[in-house]
C-alpha atoms as a PDB file:
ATOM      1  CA  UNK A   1      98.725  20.189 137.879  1.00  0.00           C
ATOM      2  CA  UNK A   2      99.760  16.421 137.113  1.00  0.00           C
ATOM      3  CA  UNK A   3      96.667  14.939 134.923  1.00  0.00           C
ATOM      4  CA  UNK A   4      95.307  12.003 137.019  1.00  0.00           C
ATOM      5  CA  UNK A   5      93.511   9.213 136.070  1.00  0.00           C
ATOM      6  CA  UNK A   6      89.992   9.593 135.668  1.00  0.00           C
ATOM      7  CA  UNK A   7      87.282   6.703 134.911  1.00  0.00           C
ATOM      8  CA  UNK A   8      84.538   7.215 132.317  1.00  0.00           C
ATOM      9  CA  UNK A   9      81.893   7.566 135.375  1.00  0.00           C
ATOM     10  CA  UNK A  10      84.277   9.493 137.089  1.00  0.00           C
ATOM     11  CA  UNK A  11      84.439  12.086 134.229  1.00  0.00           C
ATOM     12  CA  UNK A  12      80.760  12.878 133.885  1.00  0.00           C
ATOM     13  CA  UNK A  13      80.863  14.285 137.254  1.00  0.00           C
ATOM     14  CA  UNK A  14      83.798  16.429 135.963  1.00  0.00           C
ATOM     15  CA  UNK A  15      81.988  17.311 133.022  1.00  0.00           C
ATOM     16  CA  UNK A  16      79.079  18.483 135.593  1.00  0.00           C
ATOM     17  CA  UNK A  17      81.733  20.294 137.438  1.00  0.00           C
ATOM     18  CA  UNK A  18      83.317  22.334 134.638  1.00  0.00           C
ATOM     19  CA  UNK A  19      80.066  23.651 133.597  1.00  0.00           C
ATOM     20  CA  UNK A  20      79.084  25.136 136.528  1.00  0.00           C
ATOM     21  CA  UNK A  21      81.233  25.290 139.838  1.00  0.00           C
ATOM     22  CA  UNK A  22      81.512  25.044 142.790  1.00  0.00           C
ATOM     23  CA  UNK A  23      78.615  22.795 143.043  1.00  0.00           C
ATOM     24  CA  UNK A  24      77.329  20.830 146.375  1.00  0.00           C
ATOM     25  CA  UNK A  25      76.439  17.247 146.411  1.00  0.00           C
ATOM     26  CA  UNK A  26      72.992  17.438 146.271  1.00  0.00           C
ATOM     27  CA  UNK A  27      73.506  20.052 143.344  1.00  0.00           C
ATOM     28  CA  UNK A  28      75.777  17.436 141.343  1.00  0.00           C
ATOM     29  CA  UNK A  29      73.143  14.667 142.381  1.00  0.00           C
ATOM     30  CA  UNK A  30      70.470  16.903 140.818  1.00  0.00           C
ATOM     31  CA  UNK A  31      72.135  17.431 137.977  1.00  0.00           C
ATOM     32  CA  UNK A  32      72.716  13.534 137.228  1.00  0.00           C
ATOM     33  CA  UNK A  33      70.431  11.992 138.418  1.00  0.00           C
ATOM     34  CA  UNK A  34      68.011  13.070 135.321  1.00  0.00           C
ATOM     35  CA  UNK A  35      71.016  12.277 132.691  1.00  0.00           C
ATOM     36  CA  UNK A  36      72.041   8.952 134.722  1.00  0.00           C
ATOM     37  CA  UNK A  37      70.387   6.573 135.572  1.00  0.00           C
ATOM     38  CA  UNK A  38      72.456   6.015 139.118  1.00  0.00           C
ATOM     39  CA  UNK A  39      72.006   6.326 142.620  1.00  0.00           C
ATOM     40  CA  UNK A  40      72.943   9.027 145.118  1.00  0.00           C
ATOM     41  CA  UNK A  41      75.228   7.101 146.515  1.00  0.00           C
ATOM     42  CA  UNK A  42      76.930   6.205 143.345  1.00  0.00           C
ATOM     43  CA  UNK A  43      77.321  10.004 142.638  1.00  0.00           C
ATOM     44  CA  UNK A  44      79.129  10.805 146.076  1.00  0.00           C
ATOM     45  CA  UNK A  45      81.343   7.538 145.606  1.00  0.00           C
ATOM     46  CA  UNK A  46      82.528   8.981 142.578  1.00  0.00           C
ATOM     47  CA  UNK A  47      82.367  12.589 144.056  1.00  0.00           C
ATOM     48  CA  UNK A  48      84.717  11.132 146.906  1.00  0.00           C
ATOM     49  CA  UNK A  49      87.320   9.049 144.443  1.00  0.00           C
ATOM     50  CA  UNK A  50      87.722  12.189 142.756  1.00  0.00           C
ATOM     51  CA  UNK A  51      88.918  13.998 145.704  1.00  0.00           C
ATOM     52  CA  UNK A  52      91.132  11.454 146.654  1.00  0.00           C
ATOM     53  CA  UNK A  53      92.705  11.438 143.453  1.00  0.00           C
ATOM     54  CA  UNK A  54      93.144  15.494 143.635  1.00  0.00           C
ATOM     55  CA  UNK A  55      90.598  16.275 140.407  1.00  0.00           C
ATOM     56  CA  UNK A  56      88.460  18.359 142.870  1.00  0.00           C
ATOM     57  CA  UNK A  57      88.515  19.890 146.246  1.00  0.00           C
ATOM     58  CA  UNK A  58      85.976  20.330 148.686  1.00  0.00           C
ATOM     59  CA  UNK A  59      85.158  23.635 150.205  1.00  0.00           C
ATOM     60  CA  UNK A  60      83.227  23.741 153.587  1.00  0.00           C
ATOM     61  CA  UNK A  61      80.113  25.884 152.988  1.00  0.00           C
ATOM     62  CA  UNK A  62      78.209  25.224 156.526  1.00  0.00           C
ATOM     63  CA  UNK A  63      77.028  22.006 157.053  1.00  0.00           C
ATOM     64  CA  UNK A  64      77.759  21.049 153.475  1.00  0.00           C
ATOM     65  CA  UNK A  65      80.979  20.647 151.717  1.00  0.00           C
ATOM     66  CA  UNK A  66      80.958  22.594 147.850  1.00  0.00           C
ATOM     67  CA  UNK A  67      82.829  21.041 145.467  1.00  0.00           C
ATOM     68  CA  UNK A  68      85.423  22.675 142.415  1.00  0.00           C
ATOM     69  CA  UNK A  69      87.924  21.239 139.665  1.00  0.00           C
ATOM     70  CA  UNK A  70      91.243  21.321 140.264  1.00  0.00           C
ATOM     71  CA  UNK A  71      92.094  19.386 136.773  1.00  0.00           C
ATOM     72  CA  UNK A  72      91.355  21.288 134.164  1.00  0.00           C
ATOM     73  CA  UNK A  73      88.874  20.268 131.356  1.00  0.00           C
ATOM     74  CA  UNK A  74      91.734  20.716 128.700  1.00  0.00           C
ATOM     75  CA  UNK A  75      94.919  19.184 130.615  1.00  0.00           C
ATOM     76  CA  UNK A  76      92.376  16.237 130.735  1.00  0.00           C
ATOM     77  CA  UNK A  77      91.530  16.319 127.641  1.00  0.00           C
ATOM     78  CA  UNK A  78      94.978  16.643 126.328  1.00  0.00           C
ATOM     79  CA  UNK A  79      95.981  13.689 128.255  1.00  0.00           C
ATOM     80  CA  UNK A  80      93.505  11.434 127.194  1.00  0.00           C
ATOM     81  CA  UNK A  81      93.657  12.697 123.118  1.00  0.00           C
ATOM     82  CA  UNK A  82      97.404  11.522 123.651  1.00  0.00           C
ATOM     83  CA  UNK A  83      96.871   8.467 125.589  1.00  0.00           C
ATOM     84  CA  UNK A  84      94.166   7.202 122.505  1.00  0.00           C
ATOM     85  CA  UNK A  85      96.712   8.522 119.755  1.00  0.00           C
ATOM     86  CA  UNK A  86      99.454   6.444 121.668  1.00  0.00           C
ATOM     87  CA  UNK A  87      97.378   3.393 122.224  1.00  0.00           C
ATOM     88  CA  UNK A  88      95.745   2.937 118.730  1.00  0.00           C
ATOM     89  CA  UNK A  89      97.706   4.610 116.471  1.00  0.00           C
ATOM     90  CA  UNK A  90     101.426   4.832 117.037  1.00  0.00           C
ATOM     91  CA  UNK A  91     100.948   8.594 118.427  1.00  0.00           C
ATOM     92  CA  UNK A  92     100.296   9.563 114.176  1.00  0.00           C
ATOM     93  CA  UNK A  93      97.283  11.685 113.481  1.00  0.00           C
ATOM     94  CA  UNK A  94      96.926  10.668 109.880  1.00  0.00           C
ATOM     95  CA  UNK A  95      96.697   7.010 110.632  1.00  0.00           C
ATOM     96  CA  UNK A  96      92.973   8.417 112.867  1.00  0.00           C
ATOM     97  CA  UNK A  97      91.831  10.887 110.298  1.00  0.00           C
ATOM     98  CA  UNK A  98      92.519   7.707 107.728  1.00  0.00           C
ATOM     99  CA  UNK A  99      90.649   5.378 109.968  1.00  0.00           C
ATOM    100  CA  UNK A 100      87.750   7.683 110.195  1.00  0.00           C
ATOM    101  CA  UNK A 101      87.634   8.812 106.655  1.00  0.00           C
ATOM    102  CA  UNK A 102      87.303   4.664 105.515  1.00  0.00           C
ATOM    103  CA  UNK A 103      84.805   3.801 108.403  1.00  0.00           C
ATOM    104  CA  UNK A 104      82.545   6.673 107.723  1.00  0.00           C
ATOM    105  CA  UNK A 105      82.715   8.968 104.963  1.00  0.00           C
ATOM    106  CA  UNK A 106      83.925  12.377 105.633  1.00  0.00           C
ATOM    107  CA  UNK A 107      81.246  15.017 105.135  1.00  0.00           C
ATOM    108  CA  UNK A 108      82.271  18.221 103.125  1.00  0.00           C
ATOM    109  CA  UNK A 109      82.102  20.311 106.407  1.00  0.00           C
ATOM    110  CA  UNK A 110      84.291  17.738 108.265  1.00  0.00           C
ATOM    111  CA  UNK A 111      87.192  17.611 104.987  1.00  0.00           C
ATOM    112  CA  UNK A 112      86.762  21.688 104.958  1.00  0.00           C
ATOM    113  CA  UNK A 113      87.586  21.856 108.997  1.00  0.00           C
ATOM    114  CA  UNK A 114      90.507  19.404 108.249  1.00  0.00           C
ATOM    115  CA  UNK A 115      92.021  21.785 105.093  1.00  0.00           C
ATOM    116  CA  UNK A 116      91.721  24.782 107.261  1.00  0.00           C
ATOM    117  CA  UNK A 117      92.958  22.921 110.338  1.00  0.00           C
ATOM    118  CA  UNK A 118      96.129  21.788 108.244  1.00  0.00           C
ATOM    119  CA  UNK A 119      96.124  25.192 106.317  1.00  0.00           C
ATOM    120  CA  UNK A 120      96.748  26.581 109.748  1.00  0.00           C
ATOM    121  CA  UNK A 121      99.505  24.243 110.804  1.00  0.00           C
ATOM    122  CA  UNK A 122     101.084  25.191 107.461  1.00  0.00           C
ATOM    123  CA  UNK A 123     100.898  28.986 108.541  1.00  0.00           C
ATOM    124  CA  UNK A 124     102.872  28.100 111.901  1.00  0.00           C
ATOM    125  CA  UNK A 125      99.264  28.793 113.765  1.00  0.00           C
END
């Protein structure tokens, strides 16, 4: 599937919906409405835009409609990683990690995930 689009609001409903699926509206309402501080109504707007854009479908279940991913957590998140890389630095990874490393120091944990990460890049992982 083509990654679409998907709003910040938009992707805390996904987020809801790749935990546990298929949910119904109420059950995605319930879930958000203690983490959120929005309305119902807010939640099946952004229930219906992602339809519409083909991140979910909508499964008739009786008088209620349950609703599933199509787009899959990591296509998103692929997409997005790329799109950021892209936008703020030139599609290079070690222009981030630098940015990171001078903005907040790098604990020993983070600099041993990064050695192992590279380590395994090096190994054709």
């Amino acid at each position: 599937m083509k990654t679409v689009p998907i709003s910040e609001a938009e992707s805390i409903v996904m987020q809801t919906l790749w935990e546990k699926h298929p949910l119904s509206a109420d059950e995605v309402i319930a879930a958000l409405v203690s983490q959120q501080d929005w309305q119902e109504t807010t939640i099946k707007t952004l229930l219906n835009r992602l339809l519409k854009k083909g991140a979910i479908r909508a499964e008739k279940d009786g008088r209620r409609f349950l609703y599933a991913p199509l787009l899959k957590r990591e296509q998103w998140i692929n997409s997005e990683s790329k799109g950021f890389l892209d936008r703020m630095f030139d599609g290079k990874i070690a222009p981030l990690v630098a940015h990171f490393s001078q903005q907040k120091k790098l604990s020993k944990q983070d600099i041993a995930e990064l050695k192992r990460l590279i380590a395994e890049l090096g190994d054709g992982k």
